[in-house]
C-alpha atoms as a PDB file:
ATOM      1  CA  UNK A   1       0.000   0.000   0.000  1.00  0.00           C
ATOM      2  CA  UNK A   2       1.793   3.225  -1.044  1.00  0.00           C
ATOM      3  CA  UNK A   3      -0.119   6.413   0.514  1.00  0.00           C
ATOM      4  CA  UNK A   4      -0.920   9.643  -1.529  1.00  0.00           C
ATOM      5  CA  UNK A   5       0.021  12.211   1.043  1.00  0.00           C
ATOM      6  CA  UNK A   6       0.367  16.129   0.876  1.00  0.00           C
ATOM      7  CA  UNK A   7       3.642  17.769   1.229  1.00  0.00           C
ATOM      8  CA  UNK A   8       3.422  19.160   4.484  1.00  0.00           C
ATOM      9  CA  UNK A   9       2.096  15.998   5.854  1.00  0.00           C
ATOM     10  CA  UNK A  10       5.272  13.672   4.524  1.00  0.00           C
ATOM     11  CA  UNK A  11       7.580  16.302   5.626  1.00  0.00           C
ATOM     12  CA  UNK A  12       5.801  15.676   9.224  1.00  0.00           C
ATOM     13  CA  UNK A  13       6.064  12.358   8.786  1.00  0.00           C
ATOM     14  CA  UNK A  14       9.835  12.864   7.798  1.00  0.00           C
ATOM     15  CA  UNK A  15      10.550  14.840  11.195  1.00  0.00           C
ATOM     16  CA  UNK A  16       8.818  12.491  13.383  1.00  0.00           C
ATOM     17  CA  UNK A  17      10.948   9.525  11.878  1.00  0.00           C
ATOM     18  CA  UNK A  18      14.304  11.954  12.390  1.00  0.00           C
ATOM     19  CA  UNK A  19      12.768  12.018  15.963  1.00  0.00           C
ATOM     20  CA  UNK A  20      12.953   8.512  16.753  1.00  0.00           C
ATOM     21  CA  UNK A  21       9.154   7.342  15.490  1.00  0.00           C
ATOM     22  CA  UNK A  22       8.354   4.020  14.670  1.00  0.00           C
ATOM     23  CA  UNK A  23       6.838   3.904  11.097  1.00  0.00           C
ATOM     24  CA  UNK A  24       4.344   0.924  10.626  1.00  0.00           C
ATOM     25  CA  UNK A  25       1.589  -0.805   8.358  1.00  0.00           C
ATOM     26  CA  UNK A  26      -1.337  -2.550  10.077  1.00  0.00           C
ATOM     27  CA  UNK A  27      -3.860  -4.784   8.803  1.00  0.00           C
ATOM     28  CA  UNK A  28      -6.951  -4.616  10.572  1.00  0.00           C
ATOM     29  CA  UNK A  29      -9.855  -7.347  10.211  1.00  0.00           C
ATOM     30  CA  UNK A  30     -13.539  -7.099  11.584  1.00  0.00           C
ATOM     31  CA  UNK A  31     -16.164  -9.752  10.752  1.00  0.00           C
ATOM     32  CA  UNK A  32     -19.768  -9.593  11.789  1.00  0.00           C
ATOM     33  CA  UNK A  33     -23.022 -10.968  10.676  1.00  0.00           C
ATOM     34  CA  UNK A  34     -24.473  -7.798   8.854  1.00  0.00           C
ATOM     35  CA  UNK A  35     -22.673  -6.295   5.900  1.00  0.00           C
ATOM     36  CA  UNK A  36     -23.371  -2.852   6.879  1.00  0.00           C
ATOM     37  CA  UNK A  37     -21.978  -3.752  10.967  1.00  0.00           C
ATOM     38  CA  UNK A  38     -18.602  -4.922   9.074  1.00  0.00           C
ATOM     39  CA  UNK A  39     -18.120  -1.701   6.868  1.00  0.00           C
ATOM     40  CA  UNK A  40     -19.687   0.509   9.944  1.00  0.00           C
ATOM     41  CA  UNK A  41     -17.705  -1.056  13.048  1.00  0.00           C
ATOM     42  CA  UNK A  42     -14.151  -1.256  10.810  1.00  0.00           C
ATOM     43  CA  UNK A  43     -14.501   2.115   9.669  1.00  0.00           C
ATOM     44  CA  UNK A  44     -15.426   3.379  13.102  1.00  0.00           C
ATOM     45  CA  UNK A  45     -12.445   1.141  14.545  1.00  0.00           C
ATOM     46  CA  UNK A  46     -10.202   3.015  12.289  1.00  0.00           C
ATOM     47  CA  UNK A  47     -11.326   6.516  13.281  1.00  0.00           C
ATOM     48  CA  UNK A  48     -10.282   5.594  17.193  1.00  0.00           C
ATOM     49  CA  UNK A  49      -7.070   4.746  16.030  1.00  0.00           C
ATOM     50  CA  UNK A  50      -6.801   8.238  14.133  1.00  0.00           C
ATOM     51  CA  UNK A  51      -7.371   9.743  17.752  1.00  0.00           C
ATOM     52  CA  UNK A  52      -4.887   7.906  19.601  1.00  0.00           C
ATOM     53  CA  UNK A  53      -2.400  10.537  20.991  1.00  0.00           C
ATOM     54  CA  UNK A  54       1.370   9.828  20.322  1.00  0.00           C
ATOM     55  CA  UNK A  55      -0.052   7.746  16.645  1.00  0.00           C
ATOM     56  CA  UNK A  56      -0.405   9.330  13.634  1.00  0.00           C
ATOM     57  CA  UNK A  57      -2.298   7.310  10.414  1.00  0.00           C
ATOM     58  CA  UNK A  58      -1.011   8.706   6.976  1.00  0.00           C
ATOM     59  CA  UNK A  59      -2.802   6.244   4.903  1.00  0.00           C
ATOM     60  CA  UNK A  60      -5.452   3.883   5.197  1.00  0.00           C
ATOM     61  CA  UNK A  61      -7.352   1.490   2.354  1.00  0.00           C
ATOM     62  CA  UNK A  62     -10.731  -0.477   2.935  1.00  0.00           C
ATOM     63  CA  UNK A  63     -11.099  -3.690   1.260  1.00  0.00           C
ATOM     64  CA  UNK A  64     -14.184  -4.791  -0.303  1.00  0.00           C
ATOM     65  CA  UNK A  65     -16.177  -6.781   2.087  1.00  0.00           C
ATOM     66  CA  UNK A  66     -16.757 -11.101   1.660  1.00  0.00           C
ATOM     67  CA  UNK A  67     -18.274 -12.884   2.837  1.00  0.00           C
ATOM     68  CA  UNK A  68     -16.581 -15.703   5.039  1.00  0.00           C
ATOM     69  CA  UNK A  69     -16.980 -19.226   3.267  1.00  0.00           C
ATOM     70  CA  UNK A  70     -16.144 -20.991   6.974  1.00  0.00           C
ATOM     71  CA  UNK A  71     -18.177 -18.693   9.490  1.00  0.00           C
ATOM     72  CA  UNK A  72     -17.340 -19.231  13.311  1.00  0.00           C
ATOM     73  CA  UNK A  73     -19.445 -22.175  14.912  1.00  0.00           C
ATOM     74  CA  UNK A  74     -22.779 -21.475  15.606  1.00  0.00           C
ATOM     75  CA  UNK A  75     -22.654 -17.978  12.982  1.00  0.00           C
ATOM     76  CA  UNK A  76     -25.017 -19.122   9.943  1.00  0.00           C
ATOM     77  CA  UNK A  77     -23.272 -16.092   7.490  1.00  0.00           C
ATOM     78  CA  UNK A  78     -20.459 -13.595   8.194  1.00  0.00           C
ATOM     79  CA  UNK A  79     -18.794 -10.659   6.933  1.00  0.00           C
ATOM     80  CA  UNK A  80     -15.345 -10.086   6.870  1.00  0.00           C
ATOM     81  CA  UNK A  81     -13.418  -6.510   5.910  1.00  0.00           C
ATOM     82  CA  UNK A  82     -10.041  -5.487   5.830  1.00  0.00           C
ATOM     83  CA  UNK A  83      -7.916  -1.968   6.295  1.00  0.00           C
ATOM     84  CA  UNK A  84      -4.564  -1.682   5.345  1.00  0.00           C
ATOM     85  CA  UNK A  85      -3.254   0.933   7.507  1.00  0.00           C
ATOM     86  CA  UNK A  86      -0.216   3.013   7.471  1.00  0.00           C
ATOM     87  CA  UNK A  87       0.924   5.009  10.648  1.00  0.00           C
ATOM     88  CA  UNK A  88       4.002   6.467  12.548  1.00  0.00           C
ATOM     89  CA  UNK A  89       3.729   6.566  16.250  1.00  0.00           C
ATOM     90  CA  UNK A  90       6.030   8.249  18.607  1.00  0.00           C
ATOM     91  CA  UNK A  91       7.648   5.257  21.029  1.00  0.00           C
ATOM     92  CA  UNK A  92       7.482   1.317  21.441  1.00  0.00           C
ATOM     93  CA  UNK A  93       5.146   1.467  24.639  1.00  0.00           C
ATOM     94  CA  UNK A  94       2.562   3.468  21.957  1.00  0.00           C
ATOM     95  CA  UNK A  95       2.929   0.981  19.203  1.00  0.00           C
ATOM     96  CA  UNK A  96       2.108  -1.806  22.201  1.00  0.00           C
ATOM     97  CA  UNK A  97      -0.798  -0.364  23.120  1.00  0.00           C
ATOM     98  CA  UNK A  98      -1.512   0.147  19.829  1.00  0.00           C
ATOM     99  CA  UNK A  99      -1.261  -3.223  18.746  1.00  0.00           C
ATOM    100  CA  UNK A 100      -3.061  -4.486  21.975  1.00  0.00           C
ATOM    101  CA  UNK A 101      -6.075  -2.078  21.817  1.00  0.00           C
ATOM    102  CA  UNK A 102      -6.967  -2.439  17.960  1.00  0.00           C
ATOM    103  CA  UNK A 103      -5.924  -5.784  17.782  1.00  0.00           C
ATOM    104  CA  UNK A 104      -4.162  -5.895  14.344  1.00  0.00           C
ATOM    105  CA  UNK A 105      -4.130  -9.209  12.485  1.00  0.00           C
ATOM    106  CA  UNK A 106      -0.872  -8.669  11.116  1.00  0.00           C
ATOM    107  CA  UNK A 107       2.437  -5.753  11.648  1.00  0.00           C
ATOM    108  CA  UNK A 108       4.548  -4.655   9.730  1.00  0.00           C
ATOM    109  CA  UNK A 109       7.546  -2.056  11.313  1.00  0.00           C
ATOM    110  CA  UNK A 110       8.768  -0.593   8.154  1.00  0.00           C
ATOM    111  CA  UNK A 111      11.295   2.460  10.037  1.00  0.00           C
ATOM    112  CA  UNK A 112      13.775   2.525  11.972  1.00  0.00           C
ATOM    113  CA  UNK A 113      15.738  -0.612  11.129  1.00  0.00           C
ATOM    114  CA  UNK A 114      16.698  -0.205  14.614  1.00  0.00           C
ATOM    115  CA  UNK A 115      15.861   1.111  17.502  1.00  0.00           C
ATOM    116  CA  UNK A 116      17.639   2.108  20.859  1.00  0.00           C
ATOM    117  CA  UNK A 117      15.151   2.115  23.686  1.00  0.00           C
ATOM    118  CA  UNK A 118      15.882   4.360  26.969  1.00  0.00           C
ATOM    119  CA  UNK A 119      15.423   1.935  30.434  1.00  0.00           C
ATOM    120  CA  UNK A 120      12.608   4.204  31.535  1.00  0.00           C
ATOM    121  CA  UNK A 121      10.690   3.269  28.419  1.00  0.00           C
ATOM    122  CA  UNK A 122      10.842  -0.360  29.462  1.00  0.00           C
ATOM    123  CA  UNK A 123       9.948   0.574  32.416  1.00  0.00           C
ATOM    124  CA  UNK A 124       6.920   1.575  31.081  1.00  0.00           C
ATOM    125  CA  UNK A 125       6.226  -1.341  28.814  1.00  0.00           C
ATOM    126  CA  UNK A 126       6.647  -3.427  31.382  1.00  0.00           C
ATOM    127  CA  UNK A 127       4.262  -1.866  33.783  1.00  0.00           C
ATOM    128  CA  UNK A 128       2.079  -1.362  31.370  1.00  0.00           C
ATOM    129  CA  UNK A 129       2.107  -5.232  30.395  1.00  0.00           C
ATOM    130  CA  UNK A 130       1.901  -6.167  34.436  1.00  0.00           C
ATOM    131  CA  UNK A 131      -0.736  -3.855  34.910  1.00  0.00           C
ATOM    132  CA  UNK A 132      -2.730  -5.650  31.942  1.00  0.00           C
ATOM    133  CA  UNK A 133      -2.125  -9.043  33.333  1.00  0.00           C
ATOM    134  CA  UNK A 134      -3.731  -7.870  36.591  1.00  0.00           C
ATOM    135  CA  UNK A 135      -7.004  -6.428  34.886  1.00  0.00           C
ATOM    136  CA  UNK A 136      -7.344  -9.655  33.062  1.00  0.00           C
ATOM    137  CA  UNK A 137      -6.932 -11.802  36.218  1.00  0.00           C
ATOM    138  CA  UNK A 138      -9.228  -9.392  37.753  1.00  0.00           C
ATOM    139  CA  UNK A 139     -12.138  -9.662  35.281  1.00  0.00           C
ATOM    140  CA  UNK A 140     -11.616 -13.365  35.854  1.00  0.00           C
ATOM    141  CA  UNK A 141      -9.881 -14.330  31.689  1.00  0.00           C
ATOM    142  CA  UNK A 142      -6.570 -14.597  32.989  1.00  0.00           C
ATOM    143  CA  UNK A 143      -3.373 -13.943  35.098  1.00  0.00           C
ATOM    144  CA  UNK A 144      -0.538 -15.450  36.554  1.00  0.00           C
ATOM    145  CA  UNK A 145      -1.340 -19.020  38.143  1.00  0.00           C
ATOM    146  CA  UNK A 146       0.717 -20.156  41.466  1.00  0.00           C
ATOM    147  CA  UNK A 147       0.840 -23.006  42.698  1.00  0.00           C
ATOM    148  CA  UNK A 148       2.661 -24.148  46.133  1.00  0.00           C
ATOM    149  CA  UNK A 149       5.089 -27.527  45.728  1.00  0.00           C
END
């Protein structure tokens, strides 16, 4: 997916990458059981993700919509639709949370080829991550499991 983007915008783009941003392509996937839910809940899924502070989408691309030939068990007929989604955002603990709140069926990290992280932004991931664990053990899908010997 190659992007038609202004010139101001790419030369925003340009300074956030000299500044360390991490440029990526997302596809996105919903399915429902209503043509008009799949285009309405992917587009609207999309928009979120244009709101997230520290992200910024440059490009995005809506597949057609198909139907799925295998539906889910107990789903009579589904919809699926894809967007291809291109995006910079501004650290790794962003592009986590990206990843974990729009759940993304595949990544691509397209810039920097590599990246130095500072210990305080582990820090972060990793509190971030912890602090996720605990919510799911909380709402009772998950957690951390001991067991005495």
């Amino acid at each position: 997916m190659v992007s038609q983007i202004d010139e101001e915008l790419q030369e925003q783009i340009e300074e956030k990458l000299k500044q360390g941003w991490i440029k990526t392509w997302f596809a996105v996937e919903v399915m429902a059981t209503d043509k008009d839910i799949t285009e309405h809940s992917l587009k609207e899924h999309i928009e979120k993700l244009e709101k997230v502070k520290g992200a910024l989408v440059f490009g995005k691309e809506f597949k057609s919509i198909e139907r799925v030939e295998n539906p889910p068990k107990n789903v009579l007929v589904a919809y699926s639709q894809i967007a291809e989604v291109e995006l910079i955002v501004k650290d790794l603990l962003t592009l986590i949370t990206v990843v974990i709140t729009f759940g993304p069926s595949a990544i691509e990290i397209l810039e920097p080829r590599e990246l130095r992280i500072k210990i305080d932004e582990v820090q972060n991931i990793v509190n971030f991550l912890a602090g996720l664990i605990h919510q799911f053990a909380q709402a009772g899908v998950g957690g951390i499991v001991i067991r005495p010997k």
